[in-house]
C-alpha atoms as a PDB file:
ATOM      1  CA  UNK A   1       0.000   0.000   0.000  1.00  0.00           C
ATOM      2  CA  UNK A   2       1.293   3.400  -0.780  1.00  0.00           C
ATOM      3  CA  UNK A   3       2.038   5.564   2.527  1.00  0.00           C
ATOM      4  CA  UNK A   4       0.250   9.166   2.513  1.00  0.00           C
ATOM      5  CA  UNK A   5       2.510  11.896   2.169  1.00  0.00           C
ATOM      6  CA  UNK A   6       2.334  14.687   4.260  1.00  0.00           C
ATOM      7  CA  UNK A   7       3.011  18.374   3.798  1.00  0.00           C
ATOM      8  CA  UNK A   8       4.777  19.366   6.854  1.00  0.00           C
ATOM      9  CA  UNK A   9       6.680  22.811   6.429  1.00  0.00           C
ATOM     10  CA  UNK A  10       3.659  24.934   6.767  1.00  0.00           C
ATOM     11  CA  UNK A  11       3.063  23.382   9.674  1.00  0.00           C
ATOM     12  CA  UNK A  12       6.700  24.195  11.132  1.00  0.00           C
ATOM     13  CA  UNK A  13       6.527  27.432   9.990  1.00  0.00           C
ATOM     14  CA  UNK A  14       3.090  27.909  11.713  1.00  0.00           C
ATOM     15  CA  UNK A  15       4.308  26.639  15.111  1.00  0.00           C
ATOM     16  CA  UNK A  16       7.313  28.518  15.439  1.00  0.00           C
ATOM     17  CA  UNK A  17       5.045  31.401  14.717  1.00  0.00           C
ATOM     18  CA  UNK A  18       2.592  30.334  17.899  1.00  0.00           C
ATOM     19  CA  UNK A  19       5.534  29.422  19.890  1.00  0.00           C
ATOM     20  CA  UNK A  20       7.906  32.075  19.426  1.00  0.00           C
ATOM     21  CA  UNK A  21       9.090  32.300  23.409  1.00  0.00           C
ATOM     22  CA  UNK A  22       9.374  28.350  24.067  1.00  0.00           C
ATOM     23  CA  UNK A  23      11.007  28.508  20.231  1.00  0.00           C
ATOM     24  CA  UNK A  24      13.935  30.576  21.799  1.00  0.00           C
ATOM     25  CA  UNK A  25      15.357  27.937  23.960  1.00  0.00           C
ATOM     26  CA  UNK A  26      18.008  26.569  22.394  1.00  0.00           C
ATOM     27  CA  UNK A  27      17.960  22.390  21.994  1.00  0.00           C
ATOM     28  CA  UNK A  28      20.899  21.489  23.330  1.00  0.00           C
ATOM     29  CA  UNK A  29      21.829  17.508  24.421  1.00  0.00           C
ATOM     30  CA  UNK A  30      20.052  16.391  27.529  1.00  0.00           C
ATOM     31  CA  UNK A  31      22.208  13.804  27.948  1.00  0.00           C
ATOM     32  CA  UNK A  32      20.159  10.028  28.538  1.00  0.00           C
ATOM     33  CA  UNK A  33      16.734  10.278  28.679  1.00  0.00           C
ATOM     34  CA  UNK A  34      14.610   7.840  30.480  1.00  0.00           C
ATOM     35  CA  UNK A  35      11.282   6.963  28.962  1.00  0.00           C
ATOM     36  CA  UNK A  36       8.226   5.342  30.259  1.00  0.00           C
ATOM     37  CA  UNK A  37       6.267   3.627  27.617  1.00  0.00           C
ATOM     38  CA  UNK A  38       3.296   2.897  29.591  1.00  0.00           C
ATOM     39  CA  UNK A  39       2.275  -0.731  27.408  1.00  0.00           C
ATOM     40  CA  UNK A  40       4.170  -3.903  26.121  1.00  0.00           C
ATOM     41  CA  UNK A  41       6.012  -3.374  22.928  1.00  0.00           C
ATOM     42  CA  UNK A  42       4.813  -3.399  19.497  1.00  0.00           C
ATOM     43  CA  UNK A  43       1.709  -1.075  20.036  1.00  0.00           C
ATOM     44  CA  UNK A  44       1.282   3.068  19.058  1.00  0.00           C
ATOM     45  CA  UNK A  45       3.060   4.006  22.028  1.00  0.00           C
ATOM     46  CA  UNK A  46       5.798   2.240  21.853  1.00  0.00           C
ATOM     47  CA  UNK A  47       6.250   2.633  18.565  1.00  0.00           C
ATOM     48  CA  UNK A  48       5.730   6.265  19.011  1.00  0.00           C
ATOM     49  CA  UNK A  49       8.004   6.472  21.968  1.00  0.00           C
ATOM     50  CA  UNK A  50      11.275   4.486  19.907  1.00  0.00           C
ATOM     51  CA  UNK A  51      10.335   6.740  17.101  1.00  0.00           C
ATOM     52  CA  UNK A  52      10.642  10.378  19.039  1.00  0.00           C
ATOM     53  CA  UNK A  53      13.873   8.345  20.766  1.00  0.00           C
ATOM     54  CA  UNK A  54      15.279   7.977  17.648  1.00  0.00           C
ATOM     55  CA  UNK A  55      14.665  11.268  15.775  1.00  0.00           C
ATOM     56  CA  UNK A  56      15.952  12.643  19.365  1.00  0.00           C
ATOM     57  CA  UNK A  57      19.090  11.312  18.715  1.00  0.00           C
ATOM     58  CA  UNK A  58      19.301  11.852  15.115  1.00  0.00           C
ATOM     59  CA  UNK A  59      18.682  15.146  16.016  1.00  0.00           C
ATOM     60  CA  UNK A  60      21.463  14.852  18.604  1.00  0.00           C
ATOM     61  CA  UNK A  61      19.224  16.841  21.354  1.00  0.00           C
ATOM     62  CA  UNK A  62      19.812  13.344  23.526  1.00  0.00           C
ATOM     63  CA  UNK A  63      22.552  11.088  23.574  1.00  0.00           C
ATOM     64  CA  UNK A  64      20.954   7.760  24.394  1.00  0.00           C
ATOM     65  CA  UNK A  65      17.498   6.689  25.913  1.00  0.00           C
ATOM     66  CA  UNK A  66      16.652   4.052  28.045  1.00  0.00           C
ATOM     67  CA  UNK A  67      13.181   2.366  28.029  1.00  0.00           C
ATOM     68  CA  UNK A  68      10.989   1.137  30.135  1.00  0.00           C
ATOM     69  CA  UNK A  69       8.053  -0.725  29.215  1.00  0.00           C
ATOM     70  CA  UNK A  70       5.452  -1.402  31.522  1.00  0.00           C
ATOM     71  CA  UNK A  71       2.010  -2.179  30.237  1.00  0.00           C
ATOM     72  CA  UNK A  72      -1.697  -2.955  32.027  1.00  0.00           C
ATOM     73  CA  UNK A  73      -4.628  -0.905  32.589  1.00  0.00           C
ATOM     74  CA  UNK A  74      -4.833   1.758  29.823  1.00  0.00           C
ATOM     75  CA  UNK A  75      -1.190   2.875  31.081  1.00  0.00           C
ATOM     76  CA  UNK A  76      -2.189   3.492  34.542  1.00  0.00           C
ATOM     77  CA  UNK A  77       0.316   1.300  35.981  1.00  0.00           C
ATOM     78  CA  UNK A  78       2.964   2.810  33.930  1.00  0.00           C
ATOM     79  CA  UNK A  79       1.472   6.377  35.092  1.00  0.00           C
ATOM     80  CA  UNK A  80       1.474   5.507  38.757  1.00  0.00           C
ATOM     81  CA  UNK A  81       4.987   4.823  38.722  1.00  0.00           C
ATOM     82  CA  UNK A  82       6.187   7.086  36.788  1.00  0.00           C
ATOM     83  CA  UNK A  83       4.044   9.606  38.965  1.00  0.00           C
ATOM     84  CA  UNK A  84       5.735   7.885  42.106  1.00  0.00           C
ATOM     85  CA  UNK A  85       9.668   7.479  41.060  1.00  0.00           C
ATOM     86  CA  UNK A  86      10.309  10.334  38.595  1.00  0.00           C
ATOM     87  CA  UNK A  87       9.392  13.440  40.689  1.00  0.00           C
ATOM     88  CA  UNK A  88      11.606  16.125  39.851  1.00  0.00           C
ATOM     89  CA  UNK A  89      13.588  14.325  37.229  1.00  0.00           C
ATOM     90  CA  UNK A  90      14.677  16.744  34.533  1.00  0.00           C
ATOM     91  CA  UNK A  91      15.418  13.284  32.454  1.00  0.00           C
ATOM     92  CA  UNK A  92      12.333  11.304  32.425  1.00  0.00           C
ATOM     93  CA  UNK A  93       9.265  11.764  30.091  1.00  0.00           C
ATOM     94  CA  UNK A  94       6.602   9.436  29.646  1.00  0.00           C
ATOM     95  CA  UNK A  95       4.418   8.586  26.494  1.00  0.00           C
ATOM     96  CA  UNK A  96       0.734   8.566  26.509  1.00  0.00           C
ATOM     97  CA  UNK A  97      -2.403   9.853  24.352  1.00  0.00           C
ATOM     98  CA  UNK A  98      -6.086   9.501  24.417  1.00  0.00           C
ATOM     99  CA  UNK A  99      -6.230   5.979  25.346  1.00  0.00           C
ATOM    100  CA  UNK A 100      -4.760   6.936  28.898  1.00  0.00           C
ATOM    101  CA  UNK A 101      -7.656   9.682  29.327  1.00  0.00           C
ATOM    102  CA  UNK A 102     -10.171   7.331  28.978  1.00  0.00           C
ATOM    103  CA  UNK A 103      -8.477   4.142  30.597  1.00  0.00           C
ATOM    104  CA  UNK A 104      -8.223   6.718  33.939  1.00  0.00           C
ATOM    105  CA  UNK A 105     -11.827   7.336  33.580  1.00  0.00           C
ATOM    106  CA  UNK A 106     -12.719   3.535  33.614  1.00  0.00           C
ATOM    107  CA  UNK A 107     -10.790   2.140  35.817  1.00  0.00           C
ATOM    108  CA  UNK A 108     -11.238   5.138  38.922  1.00  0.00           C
ATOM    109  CA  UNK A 109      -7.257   5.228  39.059  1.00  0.00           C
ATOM    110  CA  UNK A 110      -5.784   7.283  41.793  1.00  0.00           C
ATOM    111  CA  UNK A 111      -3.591   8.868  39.359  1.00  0.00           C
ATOM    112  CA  UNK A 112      -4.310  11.241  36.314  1.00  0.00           C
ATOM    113  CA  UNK A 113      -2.614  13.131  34.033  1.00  0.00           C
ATOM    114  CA  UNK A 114      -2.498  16.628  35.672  1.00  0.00           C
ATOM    115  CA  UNK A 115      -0.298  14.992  37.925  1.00  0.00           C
ATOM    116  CA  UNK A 116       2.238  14.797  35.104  1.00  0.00           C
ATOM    117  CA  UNK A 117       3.766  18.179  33.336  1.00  0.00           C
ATOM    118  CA  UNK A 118       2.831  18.098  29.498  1.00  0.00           C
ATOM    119  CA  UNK A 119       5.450  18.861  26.759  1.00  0.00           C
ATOM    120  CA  UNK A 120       3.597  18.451  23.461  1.00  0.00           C
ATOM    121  CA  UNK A 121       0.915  16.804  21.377  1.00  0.00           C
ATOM    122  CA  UNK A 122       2.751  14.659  19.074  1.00  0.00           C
ATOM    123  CA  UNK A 123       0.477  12.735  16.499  1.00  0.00           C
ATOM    124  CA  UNK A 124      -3.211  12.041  15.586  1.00  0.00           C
ATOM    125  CA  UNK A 125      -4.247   8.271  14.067  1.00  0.00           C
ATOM    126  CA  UNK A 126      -7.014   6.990  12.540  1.00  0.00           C
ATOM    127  CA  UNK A 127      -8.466   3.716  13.271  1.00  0.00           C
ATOM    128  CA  UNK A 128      -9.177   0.809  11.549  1.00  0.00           C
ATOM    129  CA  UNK A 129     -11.375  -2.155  11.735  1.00  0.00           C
ATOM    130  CA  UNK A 130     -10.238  -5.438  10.690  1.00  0.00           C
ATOM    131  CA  UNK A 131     -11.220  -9.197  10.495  1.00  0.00           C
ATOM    132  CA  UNK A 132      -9.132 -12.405  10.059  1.00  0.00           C
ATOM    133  CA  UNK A 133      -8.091 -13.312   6.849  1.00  0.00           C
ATOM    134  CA  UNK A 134     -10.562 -16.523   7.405  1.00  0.00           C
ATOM    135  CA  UNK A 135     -13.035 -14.424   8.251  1.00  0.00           C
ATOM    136  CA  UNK A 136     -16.596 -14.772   7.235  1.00  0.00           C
ATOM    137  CA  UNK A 137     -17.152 -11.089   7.457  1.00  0.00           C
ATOM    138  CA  UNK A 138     -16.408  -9.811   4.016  1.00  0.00           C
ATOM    139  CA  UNK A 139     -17.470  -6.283   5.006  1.00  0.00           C
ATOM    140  CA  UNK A 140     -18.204  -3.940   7.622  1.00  0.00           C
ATOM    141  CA  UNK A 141     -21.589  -4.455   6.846  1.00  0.00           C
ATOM    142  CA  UNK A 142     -21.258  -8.520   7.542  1.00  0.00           C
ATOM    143  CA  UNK A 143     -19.579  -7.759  10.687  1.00  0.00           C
ATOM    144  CA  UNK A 144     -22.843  -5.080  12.381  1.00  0.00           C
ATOM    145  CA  UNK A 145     -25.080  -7.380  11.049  1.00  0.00           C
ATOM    146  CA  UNK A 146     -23.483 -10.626  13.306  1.00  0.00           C
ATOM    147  CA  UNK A 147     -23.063  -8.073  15.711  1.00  0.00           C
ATOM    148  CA  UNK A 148     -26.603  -6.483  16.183  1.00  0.00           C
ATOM    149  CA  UNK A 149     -28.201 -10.516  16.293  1.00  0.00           C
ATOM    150  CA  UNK A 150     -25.716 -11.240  19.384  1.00  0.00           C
ATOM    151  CA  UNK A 151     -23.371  -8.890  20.670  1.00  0.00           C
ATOM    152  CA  UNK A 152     -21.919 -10.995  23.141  1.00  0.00           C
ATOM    153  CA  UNK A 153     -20.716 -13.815  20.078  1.00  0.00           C
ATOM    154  CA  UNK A 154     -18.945 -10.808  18.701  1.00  0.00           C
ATOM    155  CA  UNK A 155     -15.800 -10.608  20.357  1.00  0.00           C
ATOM    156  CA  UNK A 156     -13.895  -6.990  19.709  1.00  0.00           C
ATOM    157  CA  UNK A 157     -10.341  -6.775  20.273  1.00  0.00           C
ATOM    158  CA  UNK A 158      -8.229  -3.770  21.283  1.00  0.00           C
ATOM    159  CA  UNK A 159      -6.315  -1.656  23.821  1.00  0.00           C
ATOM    160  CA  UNK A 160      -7.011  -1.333  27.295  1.00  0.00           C
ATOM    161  CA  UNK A 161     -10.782  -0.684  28.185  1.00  0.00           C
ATOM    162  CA  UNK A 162     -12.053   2.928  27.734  1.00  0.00           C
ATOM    163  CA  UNK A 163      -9.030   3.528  25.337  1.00  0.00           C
ATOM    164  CA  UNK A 164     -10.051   4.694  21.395  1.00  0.00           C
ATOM    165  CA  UNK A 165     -10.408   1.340  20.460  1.00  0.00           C
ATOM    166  CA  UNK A 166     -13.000   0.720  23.342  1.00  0.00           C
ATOM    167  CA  UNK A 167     -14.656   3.999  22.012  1.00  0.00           C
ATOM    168  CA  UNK A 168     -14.736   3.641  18.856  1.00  0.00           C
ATOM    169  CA  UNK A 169     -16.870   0.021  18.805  1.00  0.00           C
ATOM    170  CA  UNK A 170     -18.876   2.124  21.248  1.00  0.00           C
ATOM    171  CA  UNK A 171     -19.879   4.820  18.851  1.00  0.00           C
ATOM    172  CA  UNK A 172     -20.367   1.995  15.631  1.00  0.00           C
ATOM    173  CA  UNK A 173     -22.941   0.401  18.144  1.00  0.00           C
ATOM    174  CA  UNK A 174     -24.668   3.689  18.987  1.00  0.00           C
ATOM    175  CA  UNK A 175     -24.703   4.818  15.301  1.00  0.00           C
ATOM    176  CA  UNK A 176     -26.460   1.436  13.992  1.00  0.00           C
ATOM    177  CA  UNK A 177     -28.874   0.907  17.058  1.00  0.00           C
ATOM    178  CA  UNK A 178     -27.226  -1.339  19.217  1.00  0.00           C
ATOM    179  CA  UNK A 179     -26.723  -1.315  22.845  1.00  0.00           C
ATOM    180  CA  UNK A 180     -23.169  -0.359  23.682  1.00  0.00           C
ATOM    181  CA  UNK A 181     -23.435  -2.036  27.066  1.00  0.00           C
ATOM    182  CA  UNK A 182     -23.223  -5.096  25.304  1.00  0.00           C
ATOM    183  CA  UNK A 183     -20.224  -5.094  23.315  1.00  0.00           C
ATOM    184  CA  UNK A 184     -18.143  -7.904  24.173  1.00  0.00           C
ATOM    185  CA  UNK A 185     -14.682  -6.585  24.773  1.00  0.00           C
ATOM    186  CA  UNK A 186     -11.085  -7.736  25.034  1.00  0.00           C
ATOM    187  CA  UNK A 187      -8.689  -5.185  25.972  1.00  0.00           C
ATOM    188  CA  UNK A 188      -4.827  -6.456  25.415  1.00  0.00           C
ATOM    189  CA  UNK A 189      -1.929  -5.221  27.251  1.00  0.00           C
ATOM    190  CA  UNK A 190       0.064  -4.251  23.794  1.00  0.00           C
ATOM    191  CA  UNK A 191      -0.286  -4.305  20.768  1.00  0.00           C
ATOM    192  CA  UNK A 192       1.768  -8.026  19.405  1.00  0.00           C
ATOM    193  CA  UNK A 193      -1.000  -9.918  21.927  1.00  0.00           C
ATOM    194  CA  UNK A 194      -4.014  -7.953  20.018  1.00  0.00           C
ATOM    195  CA  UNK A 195      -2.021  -9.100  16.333  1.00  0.00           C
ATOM    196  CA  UNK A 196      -2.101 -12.235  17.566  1.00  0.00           C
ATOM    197  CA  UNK A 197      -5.276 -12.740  18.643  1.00  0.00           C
ATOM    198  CA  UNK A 198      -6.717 -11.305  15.260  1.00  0.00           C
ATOM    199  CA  UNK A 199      -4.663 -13.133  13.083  1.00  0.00           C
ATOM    200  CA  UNK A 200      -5.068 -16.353  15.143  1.00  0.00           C
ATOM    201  CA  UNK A 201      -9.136 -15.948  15.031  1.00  0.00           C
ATOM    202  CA  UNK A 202      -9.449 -15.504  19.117  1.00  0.00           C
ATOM    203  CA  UNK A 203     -11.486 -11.968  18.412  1.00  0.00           C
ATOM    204  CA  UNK A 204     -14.083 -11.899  15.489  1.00  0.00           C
ATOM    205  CA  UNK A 205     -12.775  -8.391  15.118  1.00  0.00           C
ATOM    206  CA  UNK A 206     -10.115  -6.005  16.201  1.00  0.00           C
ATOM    207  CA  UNK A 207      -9.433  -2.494  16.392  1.00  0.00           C
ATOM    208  CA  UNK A 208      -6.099  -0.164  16.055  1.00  0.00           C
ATOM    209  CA  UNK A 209      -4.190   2.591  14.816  1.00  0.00           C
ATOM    210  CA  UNK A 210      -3.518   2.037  10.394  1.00  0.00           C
ATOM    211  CA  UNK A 211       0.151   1.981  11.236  1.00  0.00           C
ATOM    212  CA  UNK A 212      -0.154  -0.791  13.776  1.00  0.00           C
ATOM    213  CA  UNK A 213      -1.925  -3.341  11.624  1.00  0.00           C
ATOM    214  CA  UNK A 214      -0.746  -2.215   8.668  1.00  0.00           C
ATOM    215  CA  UNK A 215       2.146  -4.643   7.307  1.00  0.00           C
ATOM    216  CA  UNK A 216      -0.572  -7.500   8.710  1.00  0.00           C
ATOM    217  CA  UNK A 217      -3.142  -6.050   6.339  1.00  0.00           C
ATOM    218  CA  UNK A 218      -0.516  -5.991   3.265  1.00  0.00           C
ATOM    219  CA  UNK A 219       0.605  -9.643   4.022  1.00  0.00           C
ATOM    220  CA  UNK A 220      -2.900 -10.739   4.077  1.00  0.00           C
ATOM    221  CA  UNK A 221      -3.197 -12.005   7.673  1.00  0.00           C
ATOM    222  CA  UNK A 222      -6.251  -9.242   8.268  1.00  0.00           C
ATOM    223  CA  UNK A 223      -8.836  -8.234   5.861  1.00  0.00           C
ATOM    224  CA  UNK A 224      -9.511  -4.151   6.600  1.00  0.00           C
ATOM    225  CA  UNK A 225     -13.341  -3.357   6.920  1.00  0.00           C
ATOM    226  CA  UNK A 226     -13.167   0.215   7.445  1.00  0.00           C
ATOM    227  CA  UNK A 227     -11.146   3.022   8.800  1.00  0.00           C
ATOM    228  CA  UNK A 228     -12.512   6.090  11.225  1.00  0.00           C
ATOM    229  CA  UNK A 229     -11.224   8.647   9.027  1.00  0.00           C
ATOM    230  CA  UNK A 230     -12.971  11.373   6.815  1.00  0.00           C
ATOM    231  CA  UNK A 231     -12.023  10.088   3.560  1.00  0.00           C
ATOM    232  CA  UNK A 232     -10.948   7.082   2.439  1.00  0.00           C
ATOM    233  CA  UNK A 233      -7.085   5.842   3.406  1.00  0.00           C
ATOM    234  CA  UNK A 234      -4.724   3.597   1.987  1.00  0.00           C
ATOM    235  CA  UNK A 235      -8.183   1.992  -0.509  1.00  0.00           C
ATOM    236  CA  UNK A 236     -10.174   1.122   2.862  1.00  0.00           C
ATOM    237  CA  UNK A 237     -13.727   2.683   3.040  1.00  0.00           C
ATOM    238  CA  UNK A 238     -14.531   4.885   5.893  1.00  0.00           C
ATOM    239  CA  UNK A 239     -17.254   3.894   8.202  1.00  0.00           C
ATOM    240  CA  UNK A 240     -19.156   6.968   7.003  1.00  0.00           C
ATOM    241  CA  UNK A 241     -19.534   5.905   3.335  1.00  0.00           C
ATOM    242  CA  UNK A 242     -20.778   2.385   4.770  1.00  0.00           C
ATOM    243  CA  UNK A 243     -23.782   3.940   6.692  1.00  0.00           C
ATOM    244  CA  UNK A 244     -21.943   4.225   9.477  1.00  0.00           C
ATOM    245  CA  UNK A 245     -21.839   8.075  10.890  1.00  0.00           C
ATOM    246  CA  UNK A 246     -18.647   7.772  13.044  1.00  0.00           C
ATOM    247  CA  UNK A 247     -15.485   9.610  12.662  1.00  0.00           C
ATOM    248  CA  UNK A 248     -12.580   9.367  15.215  1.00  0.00           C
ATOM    249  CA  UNK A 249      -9.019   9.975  15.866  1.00  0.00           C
ATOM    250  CA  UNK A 250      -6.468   9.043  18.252  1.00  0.00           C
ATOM    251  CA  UNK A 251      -3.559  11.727  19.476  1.00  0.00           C
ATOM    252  CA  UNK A 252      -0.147  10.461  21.211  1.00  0.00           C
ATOM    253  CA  UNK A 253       1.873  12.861  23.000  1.00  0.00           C
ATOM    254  CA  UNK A 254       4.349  13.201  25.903  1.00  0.00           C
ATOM    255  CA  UNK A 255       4.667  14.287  29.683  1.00  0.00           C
ATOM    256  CA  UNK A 256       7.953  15.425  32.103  1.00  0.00           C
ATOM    257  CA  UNK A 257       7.879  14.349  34.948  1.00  0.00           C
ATOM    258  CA  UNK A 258       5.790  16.363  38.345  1.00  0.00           C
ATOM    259  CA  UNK A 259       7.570  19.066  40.039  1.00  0.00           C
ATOM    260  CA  UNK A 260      10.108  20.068  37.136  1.00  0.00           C
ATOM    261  CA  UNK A 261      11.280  23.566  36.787  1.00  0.00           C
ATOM    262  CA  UNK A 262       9.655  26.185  33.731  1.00  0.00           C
ATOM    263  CA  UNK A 263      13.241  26.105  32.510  1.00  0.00           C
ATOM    264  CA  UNK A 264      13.751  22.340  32.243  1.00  0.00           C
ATOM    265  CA  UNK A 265      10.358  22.082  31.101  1.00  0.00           C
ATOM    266  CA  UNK A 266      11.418  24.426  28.350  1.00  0.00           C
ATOM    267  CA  UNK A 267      14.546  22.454  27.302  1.00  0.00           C
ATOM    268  CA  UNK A 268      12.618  19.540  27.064  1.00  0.00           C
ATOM    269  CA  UNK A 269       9.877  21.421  24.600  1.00  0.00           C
ATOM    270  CA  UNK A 270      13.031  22.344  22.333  1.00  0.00           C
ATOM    271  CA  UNK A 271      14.198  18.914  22.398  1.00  0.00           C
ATOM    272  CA  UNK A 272      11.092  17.322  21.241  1.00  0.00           C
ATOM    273  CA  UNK A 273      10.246  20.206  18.537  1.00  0.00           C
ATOM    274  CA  UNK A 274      13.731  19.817  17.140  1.00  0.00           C
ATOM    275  CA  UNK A 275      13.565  15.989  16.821  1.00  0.00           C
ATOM    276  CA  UNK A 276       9.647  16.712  15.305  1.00  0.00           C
ATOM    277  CA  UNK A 277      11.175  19.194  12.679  1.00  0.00           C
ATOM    278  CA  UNK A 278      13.510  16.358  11.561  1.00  0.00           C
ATOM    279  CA  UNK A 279      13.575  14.269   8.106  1.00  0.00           C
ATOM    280  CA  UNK A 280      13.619  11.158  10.552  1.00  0.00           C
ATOM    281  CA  UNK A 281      10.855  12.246  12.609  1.00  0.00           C
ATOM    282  CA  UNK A 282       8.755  13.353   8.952  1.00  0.00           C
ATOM    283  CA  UNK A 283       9.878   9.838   7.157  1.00  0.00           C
ATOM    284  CA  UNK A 284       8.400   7.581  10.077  1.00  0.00           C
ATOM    285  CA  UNK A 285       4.964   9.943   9.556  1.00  0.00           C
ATOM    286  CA  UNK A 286       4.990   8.765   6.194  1.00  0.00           C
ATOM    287  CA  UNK A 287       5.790   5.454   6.859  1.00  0.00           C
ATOM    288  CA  UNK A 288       3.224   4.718   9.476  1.00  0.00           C
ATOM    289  CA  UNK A 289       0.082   7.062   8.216  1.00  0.00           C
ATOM    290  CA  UNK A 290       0.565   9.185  11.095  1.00  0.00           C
ATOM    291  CA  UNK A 291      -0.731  13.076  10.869  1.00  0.00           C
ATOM    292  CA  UNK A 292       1.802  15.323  12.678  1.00  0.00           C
ATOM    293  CA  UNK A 293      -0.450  17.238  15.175  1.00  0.00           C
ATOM    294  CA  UNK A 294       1.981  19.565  17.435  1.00  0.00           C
ATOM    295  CA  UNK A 295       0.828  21.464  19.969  1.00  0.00           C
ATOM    296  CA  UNK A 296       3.215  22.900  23.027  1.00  0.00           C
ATOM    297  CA  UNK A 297       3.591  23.440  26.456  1.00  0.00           C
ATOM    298  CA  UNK A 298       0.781  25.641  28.205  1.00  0.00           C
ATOM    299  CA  UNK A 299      -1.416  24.982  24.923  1.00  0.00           C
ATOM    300  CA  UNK A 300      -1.129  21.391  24.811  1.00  0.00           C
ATOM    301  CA  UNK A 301      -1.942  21.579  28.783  1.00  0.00           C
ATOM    302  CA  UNK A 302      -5.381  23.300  27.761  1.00  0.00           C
ATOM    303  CA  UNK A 303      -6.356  20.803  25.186  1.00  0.00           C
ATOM    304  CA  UNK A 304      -5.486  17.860  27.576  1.00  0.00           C
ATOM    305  CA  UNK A 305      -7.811  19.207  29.999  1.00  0.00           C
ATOM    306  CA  UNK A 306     -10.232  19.902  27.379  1.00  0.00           C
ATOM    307  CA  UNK A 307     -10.273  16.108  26.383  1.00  0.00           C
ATOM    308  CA  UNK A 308     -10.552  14.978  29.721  1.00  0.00           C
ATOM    309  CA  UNK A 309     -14.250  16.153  29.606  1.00  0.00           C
ATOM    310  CA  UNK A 310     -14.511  15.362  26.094  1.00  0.00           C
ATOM    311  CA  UNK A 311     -13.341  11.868  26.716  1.00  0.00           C
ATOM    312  CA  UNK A 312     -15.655  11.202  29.798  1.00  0.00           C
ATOM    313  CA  UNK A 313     -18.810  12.752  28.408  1.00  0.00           C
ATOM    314  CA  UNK A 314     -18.917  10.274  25.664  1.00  0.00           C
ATOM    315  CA  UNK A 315     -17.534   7.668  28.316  1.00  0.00           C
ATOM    316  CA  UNK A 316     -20.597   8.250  30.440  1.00  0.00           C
ATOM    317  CA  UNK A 317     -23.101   8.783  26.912  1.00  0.00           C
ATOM    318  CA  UNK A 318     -22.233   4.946  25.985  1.00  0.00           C
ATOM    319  CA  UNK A 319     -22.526   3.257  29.476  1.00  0.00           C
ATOM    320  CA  UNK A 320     -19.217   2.141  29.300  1.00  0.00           C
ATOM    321  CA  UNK A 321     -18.479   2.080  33.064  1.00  0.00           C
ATOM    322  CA  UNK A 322     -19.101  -0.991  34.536  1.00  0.00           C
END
């Protein structure tokens, strides 16, 4: 499948126009940076985590990174101890996104983002549905139809519960008539256990990020029923065009750790924009369908608390909470 292509330089010359006063720290090496990938590898966040490490050090705004994966509970666990061990730290970030907003939500966890300092907005993703290869669901259309005669012999597969997977079955199942309640889900800890479980025919169905499933779709281990996106990518009909009014993305970002200084905060911004602004950081874009989607510092801080409400009003609209 041919990757999108993305036109990024307007962009970069439209945040260093909103950003002039973070823009004027200089990115200088931060030495080793420690990073918390809240999941197991192989799903969006770690691949978006190794990705920024690596356009970081491209970049040569960080000389090495050390990881830390630690997966369970829409990233909560990961959260918690980051929250717990990395107070202060100049040196440790963490990845998350909108799957962590929601995953807090669900499962009543004791920590949250605002106890985390935000450094920028990173991506946006669309999502896609997808069958086994075996399936018998030749379209999206097969697959609501098996799943509005008995929800609960439609297993979904996908991140943890409340995440954008979890949300986006429940808004098919609102938009077609079906009782969201219902939905047999089952959240994985990363993203290889979900491929598996799809390709293996465990889950009638699964849901990710393109980029995640997308060499499994070329090698034609998953058939692609739709995608949550406007317009059509990579040949797969939206959910729109199939009847199906739902349209949905999923943003990645990263966090400092609590209690950091405005300065370090700062350095840490420049780091991050300078590895963004890189031919690295633009190629794995292309490579993984990935929209760049940058936002900064005290602006990314206001959107994050923005979709916190967002995220639980449409939590609490689909009876997700058990």
């Amino acid at each position: 499948m041919k990757r999108r292509e993305f036109s990024l330089a307007a962009l970069g010359a439209a945040s260093a126009l909103q950003f002039p006063l973070i823009r004027a720290v200089h990115a200088q090496s931060l030495g080793t940076l420690k990073m918390m990938i809240p999941a197991n590898p192989g799903g969006g966040w770690d691949q978006t985590g190794r990705a920024l490490a690596a356009a970081m050090q491209a970049a040569k705004v960080v000389q090495s990174v050390q990881f830390d994966n630690k997966g369970g509970a829409a990233g909560t666990i990961g959260l918690a101890q980051f929250v717990n061990a990395a107070k202060g730290d100049p040196h440790a970030v963490l990845i998350g996104g909108m799957v962590m907003v929601g995953g807090i939500i669900l499962n009543k966890s004791p920590v949250d983002l605002s106890m985390v300092t935000p450094i920028a907005r990173l991506t946006s993703e669309y999502e896609v549905i997808v069958v086994p290869a075996n399936s018998p669901h030749k379209t999206m259309g097969d697959l609501v139809k098996a799943f509005k005669a008995d929800p609960g012999k439609v297993a979904w597969g996908g991140g943890s519960a409340g995440g954008t997977d979890h949300i986006l079955i429940g808004l098919i199942a609102k938009a077609v008539g079906a009782d969201p309640a219902k939905i047999n889900y089952v959240p994985f800890k990363g993203g290889g256990e979900a491929i598996a479980a799809i390709v293996g025919g465990h889950v009638a169905a699964g849901v990710s990020g393109l980029g995640e499933f997308a060499e499994h779709i070329e090698a034609g281990r998953m058939r692609a029923l739709a995608v949550s996106s406007p317009e059509r990518l990579e040949g797969i009909p939206t959910l729109k065009e199939q009847g199906i009014d739902v349209v949905l993305g999923n943003w990645r970002g990263i966090f400092a750790a609590p209690g950091i200084t405005a300065a370090q905060r700062d350095a840490l911004i420049a780091a991050v924009r300078t590895a963004t602004e890189s031919a690295a950081w633009k190629d794995t874009l292309a490579r993984l369908g990935w929209d760049a989607w940058f936002l900064a510092g005290d602006d990314f801080k206001k959107f994050l608390d923005d979709d916190v409400k967002r995220i639980g009003a449409i939590i609490d609209s689909l009876g997700l909470k058990k």
